[in-house]
C-alpha atoms as a PDB file:
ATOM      1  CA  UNK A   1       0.000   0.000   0.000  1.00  0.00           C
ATOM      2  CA  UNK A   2       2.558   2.416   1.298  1.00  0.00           C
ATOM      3  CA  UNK A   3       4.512   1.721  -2.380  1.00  0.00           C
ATOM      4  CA  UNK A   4       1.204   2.287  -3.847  1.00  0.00           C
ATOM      5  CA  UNK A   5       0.483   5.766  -2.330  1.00  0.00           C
ATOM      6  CA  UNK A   6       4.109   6.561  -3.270  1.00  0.00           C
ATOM      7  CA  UNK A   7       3.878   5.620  -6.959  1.00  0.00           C
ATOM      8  CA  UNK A   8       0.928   8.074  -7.027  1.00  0.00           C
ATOM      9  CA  UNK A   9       2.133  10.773  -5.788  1.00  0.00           C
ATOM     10  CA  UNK A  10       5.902  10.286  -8.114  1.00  0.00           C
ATOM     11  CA  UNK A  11       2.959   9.912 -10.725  1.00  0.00           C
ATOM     12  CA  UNK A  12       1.497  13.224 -10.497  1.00  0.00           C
ATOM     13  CA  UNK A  13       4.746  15.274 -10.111  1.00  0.00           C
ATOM     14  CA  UNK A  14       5.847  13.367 -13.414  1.00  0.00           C
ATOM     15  CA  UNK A  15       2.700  14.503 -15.314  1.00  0.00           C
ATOM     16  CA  UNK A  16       3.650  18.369 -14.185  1.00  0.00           C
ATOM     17  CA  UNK A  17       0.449  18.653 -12.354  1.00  0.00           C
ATOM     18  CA  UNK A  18       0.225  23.105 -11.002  1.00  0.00           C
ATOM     19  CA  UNK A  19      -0.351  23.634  -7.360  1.00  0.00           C
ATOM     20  CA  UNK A  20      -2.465  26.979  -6.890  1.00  0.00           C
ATOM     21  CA  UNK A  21      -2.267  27.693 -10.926  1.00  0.00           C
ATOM     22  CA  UNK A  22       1.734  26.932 -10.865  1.00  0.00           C
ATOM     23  CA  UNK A  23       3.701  24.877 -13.327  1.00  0.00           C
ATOM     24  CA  UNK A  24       5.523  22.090 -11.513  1.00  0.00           C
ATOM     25  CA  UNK A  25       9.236  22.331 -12.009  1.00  0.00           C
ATOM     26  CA  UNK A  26      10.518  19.153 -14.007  1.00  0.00           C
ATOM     27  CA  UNK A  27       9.380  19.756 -17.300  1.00  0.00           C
ATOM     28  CA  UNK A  28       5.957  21.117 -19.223  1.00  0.00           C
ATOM     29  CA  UNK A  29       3.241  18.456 -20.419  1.00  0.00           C
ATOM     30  CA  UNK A  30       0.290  19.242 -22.748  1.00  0.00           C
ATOM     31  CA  UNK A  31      -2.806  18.726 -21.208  1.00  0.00           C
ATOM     32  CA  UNK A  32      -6.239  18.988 -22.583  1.00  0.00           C
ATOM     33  CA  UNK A  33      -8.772  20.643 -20.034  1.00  0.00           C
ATOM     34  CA  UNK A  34      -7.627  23.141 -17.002  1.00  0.00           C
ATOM     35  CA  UNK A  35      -5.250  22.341 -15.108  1.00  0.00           C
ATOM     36  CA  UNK A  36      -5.547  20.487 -11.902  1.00  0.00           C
ATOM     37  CA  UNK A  37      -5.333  22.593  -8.650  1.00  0.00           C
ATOM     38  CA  UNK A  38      -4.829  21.769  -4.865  1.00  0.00           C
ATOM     39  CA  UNK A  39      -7.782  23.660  -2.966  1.00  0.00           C
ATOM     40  CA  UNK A  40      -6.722  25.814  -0.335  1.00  0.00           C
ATOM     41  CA  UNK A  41      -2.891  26.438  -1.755  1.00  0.00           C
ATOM     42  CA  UNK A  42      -1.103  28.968  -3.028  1.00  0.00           C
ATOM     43  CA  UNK A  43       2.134  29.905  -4.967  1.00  0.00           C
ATOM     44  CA  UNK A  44       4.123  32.556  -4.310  1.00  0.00           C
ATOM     45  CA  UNK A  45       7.465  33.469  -6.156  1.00  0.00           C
ATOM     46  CA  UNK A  46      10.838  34.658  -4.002  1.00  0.00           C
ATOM     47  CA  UNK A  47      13.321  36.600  -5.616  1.00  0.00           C
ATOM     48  CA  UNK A  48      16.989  35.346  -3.844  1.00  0.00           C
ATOM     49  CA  UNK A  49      18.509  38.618  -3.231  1.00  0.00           C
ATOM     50  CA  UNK A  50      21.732  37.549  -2.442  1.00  0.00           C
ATOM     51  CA  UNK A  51      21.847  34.466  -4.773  1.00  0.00           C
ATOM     52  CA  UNK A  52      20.152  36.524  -7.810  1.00  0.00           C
ATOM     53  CA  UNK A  53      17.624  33.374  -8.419  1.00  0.00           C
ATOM     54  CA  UNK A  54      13.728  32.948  -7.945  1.00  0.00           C
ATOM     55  CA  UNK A  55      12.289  30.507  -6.123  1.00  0.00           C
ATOM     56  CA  UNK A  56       8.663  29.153  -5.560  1.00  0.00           C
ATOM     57  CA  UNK A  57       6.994  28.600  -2.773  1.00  0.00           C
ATOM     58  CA  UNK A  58       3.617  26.260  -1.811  1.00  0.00           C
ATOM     59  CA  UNK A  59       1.510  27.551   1.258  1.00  0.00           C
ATOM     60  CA  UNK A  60      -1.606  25.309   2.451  1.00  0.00           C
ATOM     61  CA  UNK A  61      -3.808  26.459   4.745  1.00  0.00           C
ATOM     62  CA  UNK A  62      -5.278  23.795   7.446  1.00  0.00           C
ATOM     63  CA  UNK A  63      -8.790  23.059   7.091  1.00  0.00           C
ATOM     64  CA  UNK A  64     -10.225  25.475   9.699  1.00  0.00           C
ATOM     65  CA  UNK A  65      -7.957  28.273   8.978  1.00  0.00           C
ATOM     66  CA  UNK A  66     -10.565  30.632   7.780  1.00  0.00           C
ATOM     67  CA  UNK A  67     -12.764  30.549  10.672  1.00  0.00           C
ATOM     68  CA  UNK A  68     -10.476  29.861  14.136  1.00  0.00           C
ATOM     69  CA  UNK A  69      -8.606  33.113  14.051  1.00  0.00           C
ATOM     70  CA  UNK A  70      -6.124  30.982  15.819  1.00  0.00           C
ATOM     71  CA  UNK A  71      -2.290  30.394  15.210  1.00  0.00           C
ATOM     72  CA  UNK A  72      -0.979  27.225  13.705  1.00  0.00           C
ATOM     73  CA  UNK A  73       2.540  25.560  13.752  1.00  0.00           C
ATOM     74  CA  UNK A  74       4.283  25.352  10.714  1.00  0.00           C
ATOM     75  CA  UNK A  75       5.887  22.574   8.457  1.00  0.00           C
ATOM     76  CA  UNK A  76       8.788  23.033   6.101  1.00  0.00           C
ATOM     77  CA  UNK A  77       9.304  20.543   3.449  1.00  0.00           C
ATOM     78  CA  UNK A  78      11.938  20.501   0.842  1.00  0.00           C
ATOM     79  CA  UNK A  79      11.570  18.988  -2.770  1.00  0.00           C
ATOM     80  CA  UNK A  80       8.195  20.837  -2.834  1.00  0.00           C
ATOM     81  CA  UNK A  81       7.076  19.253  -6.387  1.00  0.00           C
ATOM     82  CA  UNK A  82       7.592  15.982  -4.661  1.00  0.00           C
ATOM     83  CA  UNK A  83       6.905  16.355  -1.349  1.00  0.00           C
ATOM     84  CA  UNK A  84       4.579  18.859  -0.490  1.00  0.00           C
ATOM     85  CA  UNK A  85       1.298  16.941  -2.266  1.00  0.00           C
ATOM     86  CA  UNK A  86       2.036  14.017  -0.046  1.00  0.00           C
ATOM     87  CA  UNK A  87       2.274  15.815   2.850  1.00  0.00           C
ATOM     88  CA  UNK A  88      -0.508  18.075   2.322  1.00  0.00           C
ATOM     89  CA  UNK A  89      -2.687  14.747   1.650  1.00  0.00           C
ATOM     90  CA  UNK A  90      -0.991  13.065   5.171  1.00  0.00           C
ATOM     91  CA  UNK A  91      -1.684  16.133   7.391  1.00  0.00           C
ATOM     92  CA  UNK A  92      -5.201  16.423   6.031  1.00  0.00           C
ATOM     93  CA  UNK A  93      -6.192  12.760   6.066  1.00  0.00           C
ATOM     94  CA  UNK A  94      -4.612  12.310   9.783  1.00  0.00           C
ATOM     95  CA  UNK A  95      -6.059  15.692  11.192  1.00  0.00           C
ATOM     96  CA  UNK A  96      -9.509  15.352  10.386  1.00  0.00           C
ATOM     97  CA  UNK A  97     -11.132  15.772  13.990  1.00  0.00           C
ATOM     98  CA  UNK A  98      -7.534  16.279  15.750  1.00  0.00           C
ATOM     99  CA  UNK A  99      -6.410  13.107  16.014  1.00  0.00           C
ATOM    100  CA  UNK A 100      -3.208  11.385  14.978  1.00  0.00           C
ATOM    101  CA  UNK A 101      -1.868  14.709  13.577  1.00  0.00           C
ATOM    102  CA  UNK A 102      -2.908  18.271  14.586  1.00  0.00           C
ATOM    103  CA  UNK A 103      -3.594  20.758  12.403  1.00  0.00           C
ATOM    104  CA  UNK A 104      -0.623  23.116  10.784  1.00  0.00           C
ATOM    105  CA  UNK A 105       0.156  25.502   7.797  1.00  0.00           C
ATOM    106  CA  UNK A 106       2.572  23.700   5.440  1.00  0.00           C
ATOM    107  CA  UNK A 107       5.197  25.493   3.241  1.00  0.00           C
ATOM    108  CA  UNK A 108       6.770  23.548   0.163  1.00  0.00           C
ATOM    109  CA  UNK A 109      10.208  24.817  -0.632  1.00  0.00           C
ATOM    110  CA  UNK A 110      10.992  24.355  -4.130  1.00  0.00           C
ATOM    111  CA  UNK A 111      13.460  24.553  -6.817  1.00  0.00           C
ATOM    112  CA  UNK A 112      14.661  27.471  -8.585  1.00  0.00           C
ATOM    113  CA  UNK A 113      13.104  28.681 -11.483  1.00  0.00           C
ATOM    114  CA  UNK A 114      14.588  26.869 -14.459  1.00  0.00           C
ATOM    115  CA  UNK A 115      16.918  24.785 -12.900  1.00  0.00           C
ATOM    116  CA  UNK A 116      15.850  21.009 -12.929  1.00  0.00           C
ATOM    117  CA  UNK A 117      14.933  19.330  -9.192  1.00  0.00           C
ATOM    118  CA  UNK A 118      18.589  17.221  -9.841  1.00  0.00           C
ATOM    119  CA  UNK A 119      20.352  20.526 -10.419  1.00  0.00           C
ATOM    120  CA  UNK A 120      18.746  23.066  -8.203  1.00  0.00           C
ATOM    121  CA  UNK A 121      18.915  20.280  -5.068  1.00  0.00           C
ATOM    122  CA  UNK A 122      22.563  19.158  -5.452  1.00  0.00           C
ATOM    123  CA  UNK A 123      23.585  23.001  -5.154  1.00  0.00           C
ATOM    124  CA  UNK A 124      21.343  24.316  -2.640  1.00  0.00           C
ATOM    125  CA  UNK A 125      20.481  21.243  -0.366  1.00  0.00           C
ATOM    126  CA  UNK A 126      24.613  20.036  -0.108  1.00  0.00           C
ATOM    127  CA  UNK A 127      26.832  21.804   2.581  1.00  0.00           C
ATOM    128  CA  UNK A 128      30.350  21.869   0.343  1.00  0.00           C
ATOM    129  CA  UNK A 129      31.635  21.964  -2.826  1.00  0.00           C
ATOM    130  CA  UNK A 130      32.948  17.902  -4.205  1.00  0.00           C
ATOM    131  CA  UNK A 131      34.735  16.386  -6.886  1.00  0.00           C
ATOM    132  CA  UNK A 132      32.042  16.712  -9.942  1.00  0.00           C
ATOM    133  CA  UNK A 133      34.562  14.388 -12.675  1.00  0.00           C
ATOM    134  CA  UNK A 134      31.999  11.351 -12.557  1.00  0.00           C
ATOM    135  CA  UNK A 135      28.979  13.395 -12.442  1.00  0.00           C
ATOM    136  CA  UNK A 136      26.759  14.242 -15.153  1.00  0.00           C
ATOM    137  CA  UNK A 137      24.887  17.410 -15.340  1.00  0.00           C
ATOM    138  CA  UNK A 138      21.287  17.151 -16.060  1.00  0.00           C
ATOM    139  CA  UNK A 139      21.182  20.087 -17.534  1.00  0.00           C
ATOM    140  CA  UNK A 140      23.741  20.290 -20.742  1.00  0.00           C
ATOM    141  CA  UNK A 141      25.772  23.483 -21.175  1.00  0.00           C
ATOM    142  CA  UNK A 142      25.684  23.837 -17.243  1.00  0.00           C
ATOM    143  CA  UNK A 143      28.546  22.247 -15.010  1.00  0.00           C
ATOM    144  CA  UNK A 144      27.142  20.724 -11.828  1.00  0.00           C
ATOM    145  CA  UNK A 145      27.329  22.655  -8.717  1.00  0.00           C
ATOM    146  CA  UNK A 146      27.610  21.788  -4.875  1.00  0.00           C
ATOM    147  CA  UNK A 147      27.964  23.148  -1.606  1.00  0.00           C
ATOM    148  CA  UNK A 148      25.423  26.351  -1.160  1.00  0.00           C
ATOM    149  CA  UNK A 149      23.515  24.995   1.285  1.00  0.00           C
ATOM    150  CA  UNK A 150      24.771  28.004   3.584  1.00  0.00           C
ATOM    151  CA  UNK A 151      23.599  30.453   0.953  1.00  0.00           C
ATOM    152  CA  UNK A 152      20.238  28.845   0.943  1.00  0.00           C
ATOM    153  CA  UNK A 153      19.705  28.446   4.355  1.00  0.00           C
ATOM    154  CA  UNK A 154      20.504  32.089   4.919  1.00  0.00           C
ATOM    155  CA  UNK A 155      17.812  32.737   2.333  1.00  0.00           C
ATOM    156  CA  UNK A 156      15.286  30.848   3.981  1.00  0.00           C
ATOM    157  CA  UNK A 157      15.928  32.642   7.738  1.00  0.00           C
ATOM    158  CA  UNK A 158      16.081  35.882   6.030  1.00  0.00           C
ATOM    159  CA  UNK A 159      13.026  36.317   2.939  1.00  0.00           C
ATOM    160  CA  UNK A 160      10.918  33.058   3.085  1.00  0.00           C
ATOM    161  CA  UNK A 161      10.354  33.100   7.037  1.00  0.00           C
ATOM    162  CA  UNK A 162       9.923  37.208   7.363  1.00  0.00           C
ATOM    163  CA  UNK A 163       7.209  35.764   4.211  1.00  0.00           C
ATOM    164  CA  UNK A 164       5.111  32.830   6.131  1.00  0.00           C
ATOM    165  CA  UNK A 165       5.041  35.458   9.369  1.00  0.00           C
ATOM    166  CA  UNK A 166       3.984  38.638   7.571  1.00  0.00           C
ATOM    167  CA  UNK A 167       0.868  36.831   5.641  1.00  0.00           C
ATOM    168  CA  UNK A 168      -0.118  34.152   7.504  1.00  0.00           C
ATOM    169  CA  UNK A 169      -0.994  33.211  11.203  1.00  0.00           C
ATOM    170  CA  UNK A 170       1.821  30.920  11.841  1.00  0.00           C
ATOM    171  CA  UNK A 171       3.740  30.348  15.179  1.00  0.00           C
ATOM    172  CA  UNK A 172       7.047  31.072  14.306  1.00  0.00           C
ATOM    173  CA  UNK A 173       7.736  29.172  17.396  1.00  0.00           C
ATOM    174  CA  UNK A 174       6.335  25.693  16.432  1.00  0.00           C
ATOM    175  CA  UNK A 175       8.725  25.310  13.063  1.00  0.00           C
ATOM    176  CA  UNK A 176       9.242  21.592  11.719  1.00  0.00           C
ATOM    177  CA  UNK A 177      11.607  20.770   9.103  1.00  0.00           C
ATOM    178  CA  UNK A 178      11.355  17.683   7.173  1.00  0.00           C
ATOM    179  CA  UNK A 179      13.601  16.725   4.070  1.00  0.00           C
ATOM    180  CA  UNK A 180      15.187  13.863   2.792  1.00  0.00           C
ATOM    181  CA  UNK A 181      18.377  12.675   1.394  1.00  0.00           C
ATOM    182  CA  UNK A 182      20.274  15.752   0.448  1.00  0.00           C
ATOM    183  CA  UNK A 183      17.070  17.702   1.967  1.00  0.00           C
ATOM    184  CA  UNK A 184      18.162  16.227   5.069  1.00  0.00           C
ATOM    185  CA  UNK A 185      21.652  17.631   4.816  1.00  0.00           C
ATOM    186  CA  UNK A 186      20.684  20.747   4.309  1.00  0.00           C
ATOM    187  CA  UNK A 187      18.149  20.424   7.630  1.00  0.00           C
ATOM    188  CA  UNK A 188      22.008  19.326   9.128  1.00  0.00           C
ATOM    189  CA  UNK A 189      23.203  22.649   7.994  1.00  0.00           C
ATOM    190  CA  UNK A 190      20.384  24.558   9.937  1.00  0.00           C
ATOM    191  CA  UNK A 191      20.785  22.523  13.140  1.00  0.00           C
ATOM    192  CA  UNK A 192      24.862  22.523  13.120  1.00  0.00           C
ATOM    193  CA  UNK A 193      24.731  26.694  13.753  1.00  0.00           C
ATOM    194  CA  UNK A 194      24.797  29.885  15.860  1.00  0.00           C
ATOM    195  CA  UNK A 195      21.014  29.174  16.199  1.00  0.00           C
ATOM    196  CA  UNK A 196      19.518  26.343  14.869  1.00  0.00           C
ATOM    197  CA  UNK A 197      16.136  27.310  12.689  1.00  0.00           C
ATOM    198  CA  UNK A 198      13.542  25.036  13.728  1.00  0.00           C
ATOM    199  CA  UNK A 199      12.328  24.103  16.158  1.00  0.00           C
ATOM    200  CA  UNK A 200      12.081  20.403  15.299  1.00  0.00           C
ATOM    201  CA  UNK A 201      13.692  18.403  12.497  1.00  0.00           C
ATOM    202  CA  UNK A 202      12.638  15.192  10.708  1.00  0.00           C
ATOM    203  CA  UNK A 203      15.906  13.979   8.434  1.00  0.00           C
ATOM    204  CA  UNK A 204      14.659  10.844   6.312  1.00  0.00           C
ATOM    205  CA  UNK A 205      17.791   9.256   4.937  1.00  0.00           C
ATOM    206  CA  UNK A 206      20.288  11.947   5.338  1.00  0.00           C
ATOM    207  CA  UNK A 207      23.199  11.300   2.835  1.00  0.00           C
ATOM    208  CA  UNK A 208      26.059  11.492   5.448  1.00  0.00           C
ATOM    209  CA  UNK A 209      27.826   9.391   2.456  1.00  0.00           C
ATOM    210  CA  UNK A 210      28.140  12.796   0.986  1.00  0.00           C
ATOM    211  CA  UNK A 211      31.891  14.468   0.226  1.00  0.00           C
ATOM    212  CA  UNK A 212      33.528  11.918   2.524  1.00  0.00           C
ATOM    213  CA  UNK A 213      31.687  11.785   5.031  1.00  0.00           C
ATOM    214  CA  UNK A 214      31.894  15.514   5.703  1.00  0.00           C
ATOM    215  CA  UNK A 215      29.215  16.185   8.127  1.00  0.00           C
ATOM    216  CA  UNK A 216      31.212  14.149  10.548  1.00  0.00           C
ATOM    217  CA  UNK A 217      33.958  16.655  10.451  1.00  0.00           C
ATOM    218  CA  UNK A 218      31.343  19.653  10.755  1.00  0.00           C
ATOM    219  CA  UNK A 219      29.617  18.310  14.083  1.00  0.00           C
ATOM    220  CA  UNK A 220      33.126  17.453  15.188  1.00  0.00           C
ATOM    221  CA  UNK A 221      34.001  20.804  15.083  1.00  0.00           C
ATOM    222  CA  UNK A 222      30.319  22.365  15.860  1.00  0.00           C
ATOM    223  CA  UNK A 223      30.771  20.307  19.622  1.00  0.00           C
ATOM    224  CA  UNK A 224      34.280  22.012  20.067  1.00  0.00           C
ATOM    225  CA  UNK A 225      32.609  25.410  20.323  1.00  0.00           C
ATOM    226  CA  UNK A 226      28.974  24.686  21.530  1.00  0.00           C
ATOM    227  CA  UNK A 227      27.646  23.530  24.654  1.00  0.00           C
ATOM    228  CA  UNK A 228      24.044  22.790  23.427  1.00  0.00           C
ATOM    229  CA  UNK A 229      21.451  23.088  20.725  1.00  0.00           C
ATOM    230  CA  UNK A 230      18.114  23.066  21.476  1.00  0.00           C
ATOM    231  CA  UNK A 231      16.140  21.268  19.190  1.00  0.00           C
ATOM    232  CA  UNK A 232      14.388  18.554  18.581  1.00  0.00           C
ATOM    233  CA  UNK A 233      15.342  15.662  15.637  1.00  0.00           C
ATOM    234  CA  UNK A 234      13.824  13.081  14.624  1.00  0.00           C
ATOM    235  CA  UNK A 235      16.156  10.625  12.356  1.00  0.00           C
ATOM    236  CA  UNK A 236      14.999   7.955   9.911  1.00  0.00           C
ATOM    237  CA  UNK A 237      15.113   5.551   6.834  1.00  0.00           C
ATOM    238  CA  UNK A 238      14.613   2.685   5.355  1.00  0.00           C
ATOM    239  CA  UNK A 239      15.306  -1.016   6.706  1.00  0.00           C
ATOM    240  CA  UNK A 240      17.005  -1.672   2.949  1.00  0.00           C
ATOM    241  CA  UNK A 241      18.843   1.404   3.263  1.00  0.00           C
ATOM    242  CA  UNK A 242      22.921  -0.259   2.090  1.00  0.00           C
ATOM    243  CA  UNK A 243      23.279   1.736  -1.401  1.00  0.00           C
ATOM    244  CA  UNK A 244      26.613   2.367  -3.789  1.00  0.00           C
ATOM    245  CA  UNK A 245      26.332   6.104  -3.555  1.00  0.00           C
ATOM    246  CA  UNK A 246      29.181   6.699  -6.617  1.00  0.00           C
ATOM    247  CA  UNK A 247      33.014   5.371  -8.227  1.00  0.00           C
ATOM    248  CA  UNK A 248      34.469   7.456  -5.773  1.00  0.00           C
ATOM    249  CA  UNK A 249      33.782   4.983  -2.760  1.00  0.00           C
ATOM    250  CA  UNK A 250      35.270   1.468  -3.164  1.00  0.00           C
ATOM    251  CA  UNK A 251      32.802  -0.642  -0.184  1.00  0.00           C
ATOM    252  CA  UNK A 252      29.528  -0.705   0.278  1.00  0.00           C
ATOM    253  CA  UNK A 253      27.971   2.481   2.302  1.00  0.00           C
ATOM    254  CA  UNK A 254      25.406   1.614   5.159  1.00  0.00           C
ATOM    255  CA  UNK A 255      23.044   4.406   5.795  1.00  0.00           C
ATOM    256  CA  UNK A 256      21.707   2.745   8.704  1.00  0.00           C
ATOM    257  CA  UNK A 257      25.505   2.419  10.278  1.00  0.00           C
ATOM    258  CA  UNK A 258      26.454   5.850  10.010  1.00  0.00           C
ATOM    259  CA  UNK A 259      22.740   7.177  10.880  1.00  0.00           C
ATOM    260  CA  UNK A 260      23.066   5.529  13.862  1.00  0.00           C
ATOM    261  CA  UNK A 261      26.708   6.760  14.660  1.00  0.00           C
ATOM    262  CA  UNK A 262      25.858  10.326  13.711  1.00  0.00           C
ATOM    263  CA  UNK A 263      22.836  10.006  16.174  1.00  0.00           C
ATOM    264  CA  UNK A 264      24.484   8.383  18.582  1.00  0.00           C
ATOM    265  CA  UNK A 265      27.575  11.288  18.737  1.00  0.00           C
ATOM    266  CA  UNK A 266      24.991  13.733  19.126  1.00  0.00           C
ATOM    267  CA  UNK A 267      23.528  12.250  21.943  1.00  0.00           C
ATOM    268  CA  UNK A 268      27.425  11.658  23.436  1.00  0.00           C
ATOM    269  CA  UNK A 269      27.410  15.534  23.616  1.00  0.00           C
ATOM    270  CA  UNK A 270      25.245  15.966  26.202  1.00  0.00           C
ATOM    271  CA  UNK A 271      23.627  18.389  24.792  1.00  0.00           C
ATOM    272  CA  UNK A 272      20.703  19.847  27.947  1.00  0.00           C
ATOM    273  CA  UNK A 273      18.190  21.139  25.082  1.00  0.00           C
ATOM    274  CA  UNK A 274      18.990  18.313  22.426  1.00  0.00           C
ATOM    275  CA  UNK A 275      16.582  15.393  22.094  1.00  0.00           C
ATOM    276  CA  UNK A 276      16.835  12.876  19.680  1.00  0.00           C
ATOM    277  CA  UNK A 277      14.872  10.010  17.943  1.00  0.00           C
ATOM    278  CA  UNK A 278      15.026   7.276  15.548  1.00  0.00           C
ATOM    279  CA  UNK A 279      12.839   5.890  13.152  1.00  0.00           C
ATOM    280  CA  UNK A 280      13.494   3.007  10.814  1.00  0.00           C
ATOM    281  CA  UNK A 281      10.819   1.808   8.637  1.00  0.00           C
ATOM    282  CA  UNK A 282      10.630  -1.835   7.823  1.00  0.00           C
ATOM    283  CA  UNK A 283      11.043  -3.386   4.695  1.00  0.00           C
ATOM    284  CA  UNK A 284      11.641  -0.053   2.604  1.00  0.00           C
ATOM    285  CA  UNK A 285      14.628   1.962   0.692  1.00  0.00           C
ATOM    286  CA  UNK A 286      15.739   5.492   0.157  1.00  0.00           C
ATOM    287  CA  UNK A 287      12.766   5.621  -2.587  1.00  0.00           C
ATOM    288  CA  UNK A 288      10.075   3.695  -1.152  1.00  0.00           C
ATOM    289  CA  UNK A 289      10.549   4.923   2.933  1.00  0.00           C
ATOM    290  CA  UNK A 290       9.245   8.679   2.298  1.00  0.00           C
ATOM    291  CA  UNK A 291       5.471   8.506   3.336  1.00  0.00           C
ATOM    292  CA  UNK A 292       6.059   6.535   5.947  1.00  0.00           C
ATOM    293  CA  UNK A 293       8.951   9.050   7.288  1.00  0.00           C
ATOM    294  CA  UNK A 294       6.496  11.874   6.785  1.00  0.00           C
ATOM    295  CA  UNK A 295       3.609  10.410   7.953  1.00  0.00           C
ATOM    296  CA  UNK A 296       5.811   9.556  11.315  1.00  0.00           C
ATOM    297  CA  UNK A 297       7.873  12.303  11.693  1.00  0.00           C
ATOM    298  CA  UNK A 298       4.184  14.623  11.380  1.00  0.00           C
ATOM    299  CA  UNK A 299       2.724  12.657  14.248  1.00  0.00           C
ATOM    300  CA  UNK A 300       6.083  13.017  16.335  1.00  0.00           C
ATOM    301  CA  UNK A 301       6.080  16.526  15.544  1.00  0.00           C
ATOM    302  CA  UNK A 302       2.727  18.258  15.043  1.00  0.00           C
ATOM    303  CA  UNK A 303       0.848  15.655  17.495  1.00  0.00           C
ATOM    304  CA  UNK A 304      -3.133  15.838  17.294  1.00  0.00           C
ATOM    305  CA  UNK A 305      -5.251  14.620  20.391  1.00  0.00           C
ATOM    306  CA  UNK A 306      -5.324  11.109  19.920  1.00  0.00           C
ATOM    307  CA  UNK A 307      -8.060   8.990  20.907  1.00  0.00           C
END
């Protein structure tokens, strides 16, 4: 079922389905008839000041937004195309009556404009710059890039969240961040600083693999000058998760193993306001584990009143 729901979802981002009257990034598609539109969303387009490229956002409003006058929490999600459908459906399925899942206002961060989702992720969502001789670029004419994910996290603090706060009734205070794979790096990036930017973190299958192993070496040095963070993560993957991330690596990489080390260095700190958790879905990979992830890390961090 879960692989079903999955398939779906991959299915509609493929056909280049809008959200709120907006082209999904990934290609254009001929369709006969209107296009189809999530209810309740909208689009709004950020110009990167400092990185001189425009991104899209997706907002969704929870069900009784227009009528409680109330505040909600809010959930980030990266690889909007991809992700922010799903979770949109998972929040709104799970909510209905606050149950499993409280109510929240989600915000899809997506790719630049024009870039492809291969492109626009492996530059913004990866935390240096790596040896690009084995990889091909998706988009011809255009070298690869790496290693902004400082750039685009200082984006994000400073135009997207001054954005959600000014229009919206969200409690800046109740932030989630969910991404996955390289998304997940990038949420490293925001917890591994000065102040970390949300207030809770769900990282599905965070590619630790990545330049070496590099994120070992940042938290090294992050715990040599930091006496806490105070946060909330939630880590997790897939049971299947042993992949051969590239020619550069000459074994076998074990997501699970270093997931677990990573996690379990964190919690050597000592950290007072640090609290961590671990997730790992049976019988699923770095493709098939994402709903469940979502659908997990939502209840863990958005609870609803369960009966």
């Amino acid at each position: 079922m879960k692989k079903s729901v999955l398939a779906f979802v991959l299915g509609l981002a493929a056909l280049g389905l809008t959200h709120g009257g907006a082209q999904a990034q990934g290609g254009t598609v001929a369709l006969e008839g209107a296009p189809y539109v999530l209810e309740g969303t909208e689009v709004r387009t950020v110009r990167a000041k400092s990185l001189q490229r425009d991104y899209q956002i997706y907002v969704s409003l929870p069900r009784s937004y227009a009528k409680s006058g109330r505040s909600y929490p809010v959930v980030f999600v990266t690889d909007a195309p991809y992700a922010f459908p799903m979770t949109r459906a998972i929040g709104a399925r799970a909510s209905r009556n606050g149950r499993a899942i409280g109510e929240f206002i989600l915000v899809g961060l997506s790719y630049a404009n024009g870039d492809t989702a291969e492109y626009s992720r492996r530059r913004d969502y990866t935390p240096t710059v790596t040896d690009t001789s084995d990889v091909v670029s998706d988009m011809p004419g255009r070298e690869p890039k790496y290693g902004e994910a400082e750039a685009y996290r200082r984006f994000i603090a400073d135009q997207v969240f001054p954005i959600v706060a000014r229009h919206y009734r969200a409690d800046m205070n109740r932030k989630t961040f969910i991404g996955h794979s390289y998304g997940a790096l990038l949420g490293l990036e925001m917890l591994l600083n000065e102040q970390p930017m949300f207030e809770n973190y769900v990282l599905g299958s965070p590619s630790l693999w990545f330049n070496k192993r590099v994120m070992f070496e940042r938290e090294r040095l992050f715990a040599l000058e930091h006496k806490d963070i105070k946060a909330n993560v939630l880590f997790a993957a897939g049971s299947y998760e042993t992949i051969k991330p590239g020619p550069q690596y000459n074994k076998e990489y074990d997501l699970l193993r270093d997931l677990r080390a990573y996690a379990g260095t964190l919690k050597s700190r000592n950290y007072p306001n640090l609290k961590i958790d671990h997730y790992i879905v049976r019988d699923e990979d770095v493709l098939t584990a994402p709903p469940a992830i979502i659908t997990r890390g939502l209840r863990w961090a958005v609870p609803g009143n369960a009966e």
